[in-house]
Protein backbone atom coordinates (compact mmCIF):
# COMPACT_ATOMS: atom_id res chain seq x y z
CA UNK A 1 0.00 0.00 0.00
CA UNK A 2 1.40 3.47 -1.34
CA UNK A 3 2.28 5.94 1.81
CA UNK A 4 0.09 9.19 1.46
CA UNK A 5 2.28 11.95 0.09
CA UNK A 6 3.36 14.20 2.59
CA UNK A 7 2.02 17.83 2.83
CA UNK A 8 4.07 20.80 1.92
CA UNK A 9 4.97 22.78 4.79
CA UNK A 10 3.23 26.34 5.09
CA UNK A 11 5.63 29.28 5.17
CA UNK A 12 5.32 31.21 8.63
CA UNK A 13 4.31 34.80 8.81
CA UNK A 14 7.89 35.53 9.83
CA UNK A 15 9.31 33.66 6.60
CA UNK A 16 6.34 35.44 4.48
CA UNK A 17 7.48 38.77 5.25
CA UNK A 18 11.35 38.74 6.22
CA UNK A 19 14.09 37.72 4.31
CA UNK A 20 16.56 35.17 5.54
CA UNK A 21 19.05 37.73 6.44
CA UNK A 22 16.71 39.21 8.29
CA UNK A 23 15.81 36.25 10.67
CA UNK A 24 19.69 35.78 10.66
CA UNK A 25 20.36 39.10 12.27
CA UNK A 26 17.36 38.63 14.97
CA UNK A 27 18.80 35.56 16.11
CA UNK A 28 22.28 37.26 16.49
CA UNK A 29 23.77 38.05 20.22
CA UNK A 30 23.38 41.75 20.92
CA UNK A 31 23.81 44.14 24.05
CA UNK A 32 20.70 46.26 25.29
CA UNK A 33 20.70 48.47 28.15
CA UNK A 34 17.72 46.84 30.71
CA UNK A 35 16.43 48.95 33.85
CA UNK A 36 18.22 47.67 36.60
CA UNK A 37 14.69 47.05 38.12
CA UNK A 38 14.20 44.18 35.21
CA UNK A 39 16.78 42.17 36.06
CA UNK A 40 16.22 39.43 38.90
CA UNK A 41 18.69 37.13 40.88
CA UNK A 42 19.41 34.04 39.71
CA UNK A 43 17.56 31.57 42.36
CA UNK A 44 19.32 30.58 44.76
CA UNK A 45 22.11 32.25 43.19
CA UNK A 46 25.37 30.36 45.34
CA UNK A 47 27.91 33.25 45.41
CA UNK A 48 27.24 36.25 48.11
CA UNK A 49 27.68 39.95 46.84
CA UNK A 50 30.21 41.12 49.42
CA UNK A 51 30.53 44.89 49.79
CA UNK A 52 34.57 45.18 50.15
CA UNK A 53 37.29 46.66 48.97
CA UNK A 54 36.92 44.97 45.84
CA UNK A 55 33.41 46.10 45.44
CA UNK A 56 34.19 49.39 46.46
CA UNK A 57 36.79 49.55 43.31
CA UNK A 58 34.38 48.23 41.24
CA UNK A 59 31.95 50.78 41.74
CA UNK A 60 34.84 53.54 41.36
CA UNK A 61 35.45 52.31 38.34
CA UNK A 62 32.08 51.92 36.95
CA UNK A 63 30.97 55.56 38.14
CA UNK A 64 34.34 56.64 35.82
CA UNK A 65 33.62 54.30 32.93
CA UNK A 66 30.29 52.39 32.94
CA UNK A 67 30.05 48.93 32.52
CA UNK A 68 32.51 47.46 30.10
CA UNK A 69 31.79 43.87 30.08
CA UNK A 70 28.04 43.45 29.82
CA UNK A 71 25.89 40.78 31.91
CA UNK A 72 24.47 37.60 31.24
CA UNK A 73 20.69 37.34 31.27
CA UNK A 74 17.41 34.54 30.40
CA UNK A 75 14.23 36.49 29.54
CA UNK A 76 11.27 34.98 31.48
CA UNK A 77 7.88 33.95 31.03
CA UNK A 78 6.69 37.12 32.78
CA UNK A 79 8.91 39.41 30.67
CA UNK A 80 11.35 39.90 33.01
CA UNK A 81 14.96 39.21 33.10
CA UNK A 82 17.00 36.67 35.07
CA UNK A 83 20.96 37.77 35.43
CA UNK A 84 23.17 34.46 35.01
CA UNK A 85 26.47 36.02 35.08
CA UNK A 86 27.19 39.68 36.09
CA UNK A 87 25.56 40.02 40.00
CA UNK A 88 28.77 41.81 41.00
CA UNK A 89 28.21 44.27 38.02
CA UNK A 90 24.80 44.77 39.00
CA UNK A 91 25.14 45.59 42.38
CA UNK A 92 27.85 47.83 41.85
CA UNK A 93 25.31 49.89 39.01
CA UNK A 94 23.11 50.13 41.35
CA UNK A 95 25.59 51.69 44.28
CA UNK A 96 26.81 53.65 41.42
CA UNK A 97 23.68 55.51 41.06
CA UNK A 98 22.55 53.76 37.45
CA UNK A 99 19.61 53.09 36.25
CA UNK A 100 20.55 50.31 33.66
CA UNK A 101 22.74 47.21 32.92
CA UNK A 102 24.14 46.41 29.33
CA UNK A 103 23.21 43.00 29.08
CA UNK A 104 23.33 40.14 26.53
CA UNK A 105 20.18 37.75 26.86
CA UNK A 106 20.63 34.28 25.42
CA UNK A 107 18.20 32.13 24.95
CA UNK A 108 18.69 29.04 27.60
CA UNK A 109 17.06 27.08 29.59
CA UNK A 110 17.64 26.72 33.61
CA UNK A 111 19.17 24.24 33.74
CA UNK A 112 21.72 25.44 31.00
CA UNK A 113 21.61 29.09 32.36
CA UNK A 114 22.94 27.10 36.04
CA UNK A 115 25.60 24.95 34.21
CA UNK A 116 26.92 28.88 32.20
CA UNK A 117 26.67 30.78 35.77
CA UNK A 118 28.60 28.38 37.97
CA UNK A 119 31.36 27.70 35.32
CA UNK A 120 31.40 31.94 35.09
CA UNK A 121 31.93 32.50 38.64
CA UNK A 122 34.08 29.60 39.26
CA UNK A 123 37.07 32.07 38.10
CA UNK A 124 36.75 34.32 40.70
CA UNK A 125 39.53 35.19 42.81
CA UNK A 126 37.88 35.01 46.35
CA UNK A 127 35.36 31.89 46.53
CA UNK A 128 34.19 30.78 50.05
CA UNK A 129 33.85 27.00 50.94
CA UNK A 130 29.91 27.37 51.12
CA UNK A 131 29.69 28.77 47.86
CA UNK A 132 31.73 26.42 46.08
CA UNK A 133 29.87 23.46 47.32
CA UNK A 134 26.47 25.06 46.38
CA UNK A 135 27.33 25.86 43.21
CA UNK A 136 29.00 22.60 42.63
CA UNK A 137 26.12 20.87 43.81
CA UNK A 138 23.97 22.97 41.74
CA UNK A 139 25.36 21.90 38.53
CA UNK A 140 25.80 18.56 39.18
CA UNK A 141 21.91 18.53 39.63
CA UNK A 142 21.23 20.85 36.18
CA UNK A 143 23.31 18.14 34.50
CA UNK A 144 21.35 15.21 36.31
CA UNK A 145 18.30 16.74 35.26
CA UNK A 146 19.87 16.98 31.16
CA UNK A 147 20.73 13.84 31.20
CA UNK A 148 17.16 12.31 32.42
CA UNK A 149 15.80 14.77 29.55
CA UNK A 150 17.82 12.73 26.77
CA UNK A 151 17.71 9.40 28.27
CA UNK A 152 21.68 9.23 28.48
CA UNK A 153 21.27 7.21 32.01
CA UNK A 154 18.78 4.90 33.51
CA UNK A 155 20.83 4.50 36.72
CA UNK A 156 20.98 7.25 38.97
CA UNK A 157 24.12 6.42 41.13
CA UNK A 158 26.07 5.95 37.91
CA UNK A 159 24.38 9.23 36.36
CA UNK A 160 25.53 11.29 39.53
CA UNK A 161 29.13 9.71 39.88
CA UNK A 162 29.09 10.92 35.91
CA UNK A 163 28.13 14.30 36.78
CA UNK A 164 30.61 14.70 39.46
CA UNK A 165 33.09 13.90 36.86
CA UNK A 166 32.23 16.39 34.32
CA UNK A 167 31.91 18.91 36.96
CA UNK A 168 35.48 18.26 37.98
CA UNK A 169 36.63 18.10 33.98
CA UNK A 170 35.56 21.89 34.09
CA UNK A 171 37.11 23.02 37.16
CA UNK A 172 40.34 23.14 39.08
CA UNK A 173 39.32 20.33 41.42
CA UNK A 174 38.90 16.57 41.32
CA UNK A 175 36.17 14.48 41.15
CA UNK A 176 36.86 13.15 44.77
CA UNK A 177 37.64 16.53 45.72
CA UNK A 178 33.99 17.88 44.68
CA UNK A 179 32.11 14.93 45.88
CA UNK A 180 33.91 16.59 49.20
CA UNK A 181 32.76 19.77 48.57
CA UNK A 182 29.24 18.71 47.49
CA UNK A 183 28.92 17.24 50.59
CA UNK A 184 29.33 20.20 52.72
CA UNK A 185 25.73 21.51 51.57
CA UNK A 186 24.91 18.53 54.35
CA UNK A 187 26.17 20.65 56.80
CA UNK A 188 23.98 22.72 59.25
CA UNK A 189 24.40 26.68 58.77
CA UNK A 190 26.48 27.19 61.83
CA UNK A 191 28.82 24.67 61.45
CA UNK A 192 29.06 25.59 57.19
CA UNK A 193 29.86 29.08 58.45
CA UNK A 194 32.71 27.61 60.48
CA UNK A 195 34.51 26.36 57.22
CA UNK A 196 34.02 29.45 55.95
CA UNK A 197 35.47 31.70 59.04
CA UNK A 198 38.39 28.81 58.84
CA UNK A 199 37.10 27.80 62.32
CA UNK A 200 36.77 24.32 61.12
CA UNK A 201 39.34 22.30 58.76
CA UNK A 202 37.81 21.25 55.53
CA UNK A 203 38.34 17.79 56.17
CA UNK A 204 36.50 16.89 59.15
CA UNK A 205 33.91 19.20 58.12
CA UNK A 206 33.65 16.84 55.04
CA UNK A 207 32.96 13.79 57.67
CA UNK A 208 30.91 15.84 60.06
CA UNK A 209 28.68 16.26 56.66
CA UNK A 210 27.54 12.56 57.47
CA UNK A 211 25.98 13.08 61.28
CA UNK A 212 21.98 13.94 61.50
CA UNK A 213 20.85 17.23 61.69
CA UNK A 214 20.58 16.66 65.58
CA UNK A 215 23.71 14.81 65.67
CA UNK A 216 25.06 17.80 64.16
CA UNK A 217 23.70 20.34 66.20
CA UNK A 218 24.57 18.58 69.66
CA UNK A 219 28.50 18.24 68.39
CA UNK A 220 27.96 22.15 67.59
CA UNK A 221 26.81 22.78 71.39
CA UNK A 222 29.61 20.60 72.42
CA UNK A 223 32.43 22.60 70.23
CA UNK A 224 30.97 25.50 72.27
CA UNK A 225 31.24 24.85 75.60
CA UNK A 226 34.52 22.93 75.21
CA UNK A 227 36.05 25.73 73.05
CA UNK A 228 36.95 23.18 70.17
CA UNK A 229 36.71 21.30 67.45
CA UNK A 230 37.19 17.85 65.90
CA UNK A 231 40.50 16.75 64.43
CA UNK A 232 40.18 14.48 61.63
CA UNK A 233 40.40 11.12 63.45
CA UNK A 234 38.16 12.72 65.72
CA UNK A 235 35.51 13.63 62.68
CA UNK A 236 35.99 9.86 61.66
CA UNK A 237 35.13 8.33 64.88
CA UNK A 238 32.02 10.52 65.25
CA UNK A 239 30.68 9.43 62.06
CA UNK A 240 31.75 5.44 62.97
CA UNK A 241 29.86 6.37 66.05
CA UNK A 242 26.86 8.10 64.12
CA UNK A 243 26.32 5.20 61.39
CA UNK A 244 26.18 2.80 64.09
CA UNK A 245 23.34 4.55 65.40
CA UNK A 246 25.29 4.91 68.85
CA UNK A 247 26.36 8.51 68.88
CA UNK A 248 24.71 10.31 71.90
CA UNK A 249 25.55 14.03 73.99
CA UNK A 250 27.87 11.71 76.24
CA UNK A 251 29.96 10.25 73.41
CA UNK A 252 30.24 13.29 71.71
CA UNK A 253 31.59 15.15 74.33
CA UNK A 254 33.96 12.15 75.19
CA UNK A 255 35.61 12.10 72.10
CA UNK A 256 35.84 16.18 71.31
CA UNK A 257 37.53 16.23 74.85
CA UNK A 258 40.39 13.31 73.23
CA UNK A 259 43.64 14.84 73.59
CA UNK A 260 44.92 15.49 69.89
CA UNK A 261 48.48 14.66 68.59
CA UNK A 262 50.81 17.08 68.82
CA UNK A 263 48.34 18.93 70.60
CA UNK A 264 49.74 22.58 72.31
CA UNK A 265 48.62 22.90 75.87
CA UNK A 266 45.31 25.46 76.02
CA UNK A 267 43.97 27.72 78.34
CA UNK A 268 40.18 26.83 79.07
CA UNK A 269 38.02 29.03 80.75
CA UNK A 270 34.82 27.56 81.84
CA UNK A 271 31.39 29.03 80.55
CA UNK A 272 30.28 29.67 83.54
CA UNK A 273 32.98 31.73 84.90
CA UNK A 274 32.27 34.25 81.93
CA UNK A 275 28.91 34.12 82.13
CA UNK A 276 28.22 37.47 84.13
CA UNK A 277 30.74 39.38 81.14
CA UNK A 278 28.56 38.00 78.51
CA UNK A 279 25.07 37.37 77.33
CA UNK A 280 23.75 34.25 77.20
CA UNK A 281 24.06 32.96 73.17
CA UNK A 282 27.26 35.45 73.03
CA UNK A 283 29.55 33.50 69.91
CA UNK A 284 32.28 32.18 71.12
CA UNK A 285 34.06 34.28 68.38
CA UNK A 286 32.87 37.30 70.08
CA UNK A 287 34.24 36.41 73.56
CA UNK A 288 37.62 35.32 72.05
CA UNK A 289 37.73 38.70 70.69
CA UNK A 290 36.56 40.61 73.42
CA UNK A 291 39.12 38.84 75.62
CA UNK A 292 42.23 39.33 73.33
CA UNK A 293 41.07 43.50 73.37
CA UNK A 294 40.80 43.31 77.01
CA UNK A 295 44.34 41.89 77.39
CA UNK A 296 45.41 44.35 75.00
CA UNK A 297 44.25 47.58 77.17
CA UNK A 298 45.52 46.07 80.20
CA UNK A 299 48.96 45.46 78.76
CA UNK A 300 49.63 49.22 77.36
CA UNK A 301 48.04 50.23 81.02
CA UNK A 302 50.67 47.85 82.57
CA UNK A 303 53.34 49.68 80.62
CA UNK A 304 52.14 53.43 80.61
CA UNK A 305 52.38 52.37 84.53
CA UNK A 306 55.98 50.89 84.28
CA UNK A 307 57.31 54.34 82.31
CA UNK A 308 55.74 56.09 85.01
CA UNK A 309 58.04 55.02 87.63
């Protein structure tokens, strides 16, 4: 039996009344100024906006010169405009006193737009622990989600393992180190802001990643009081402890107060006994400091004291 013939295909409007050139040079890559109050954040966009000294030059130079490499941006449904690459830029327009952003929007979806933004920012000079495992973890799940779309894996372990490794092809770190950082989005805010404030080594952090949330938050009231925090071999035994469902307040205080190798001799000074110079839920950052300042004054006192005799 003879297939029907196939029907032409009708010309669009578009192709009716534009030439080819035409539809060429509307597909092309162009900058537009866009109001600054267009433009959204990218969602959970991983990178923070710090104002420093950096950002301080930045704005300098954009009041002198304007903005010389223009911004990344994904038109929305709505009309509006989500900024992939260029939040720094942005936010320094807008302390600038501008009212627009040249921008180049490119057509991309968001998974694609999340894949272009973290491998944008991943050049930046200054990137925090936190923010490298967000973003890490965000493009391992954009490229999860890609791969599902096309049908390239049916298994998911093996489809994230292969994600970690193209993720690691594209940056400076290896696939075992990003399953590390990846890992760190496990952690509980407080002890995530640790890494960050270089409070706590990236290592142990990595194996503290494995506690519960209450494990996690019990071992964080424990650092506290004791004025510490786990050593390596200390991180390992607390998650030995953990996955053996035996890890408890008592434990966890047991083996934070472990005396480390190598370890200097500290000076502890109970909780209590600084209790009526501090308010209660006072960080412990915060009394360090206060303490060092105190010792500080009463040092040049002690001297101003010894020239006076």
């Amino acid at each position: 039996m003879a297939k029907p013939a196939l029907k032409p295909r009708l010309a669009s409007v578009d192709e009716l009344f534009t030439t080819q050139e035409e539809r060429d040079d509307a597909k092309r890559e162009r900058v537009i100024d866009i109001s600054l109050e267009e433009i959204d954040a990218f969602p959970d966009h991983p990178y923070q906006v710090r104002i420093d000294d950096d950002m301080r030059e930045l704005v300098g130079n954009i009041s002198e010169h304007g903005v010389l490499t223009p911004a990344i941006a994904r038109q929305k449904e709505d009309g509006r405009y989500e900024l992939v690459s260029g939040h720094r830029r942005k936010a320094a327009s807008e302390l600038a006193g501008l009212k627009t952003l040249p921008v180049i929007v490119r057509e991309m979806d968001r998974d694609a737009a999340t894949v272009f933004m973290v491998n944008a920012n991943m050049q930046r000079e200054h990137v925090l622990p936190s923010e490298k495992a967000k973003a890490y973890k965000m493009k391992m799940d954009a490229l999860n989600r890609q791969g599902q779309r096309t049908d390239l894996t049916s298994c998911p372990v093996g489809e994230k393992l292969l994600s970690i490794e193209k993720v690691s092809n594209e940056a400076t770190d290896s696939a075992r180190q990003v399953h590390r950082y990846i890992r760190l989005t496990e952690l509980i805010p407080e002890i995530l802001q640790m890494v960050d404030d270089g409070k706590m080594a990236f290592r142990p952090a990595v194996e503290i990643s494995y506690l519960t949330e209450e494990e996690q938050k019990e071992l964080l009231d424990t650092m506290e009081l004791e004025l510490a925090t786990p050593s390596l071999a200390q991180a390992y035994k607390l998650k030995q402890f953990s996955q053996e469902g035996r890890l408890n307040s008592d434990v966890t205080l047991s083996i934070i107060r472990e005396q480390k190798p190598n370890q200097v001799d500290k000076i502890k000074i109970p909780r209590d006994k600084l209790s009526r110079y501090f308010d209660a839920g006072t960080p412990v950052a915060k009394i360090e400091e206060t303490i060092i300042k105190a010792l500080e004054l009463y040092r040049k006192r002690e001297r101003s004291r010894g020239m006076e005799r």
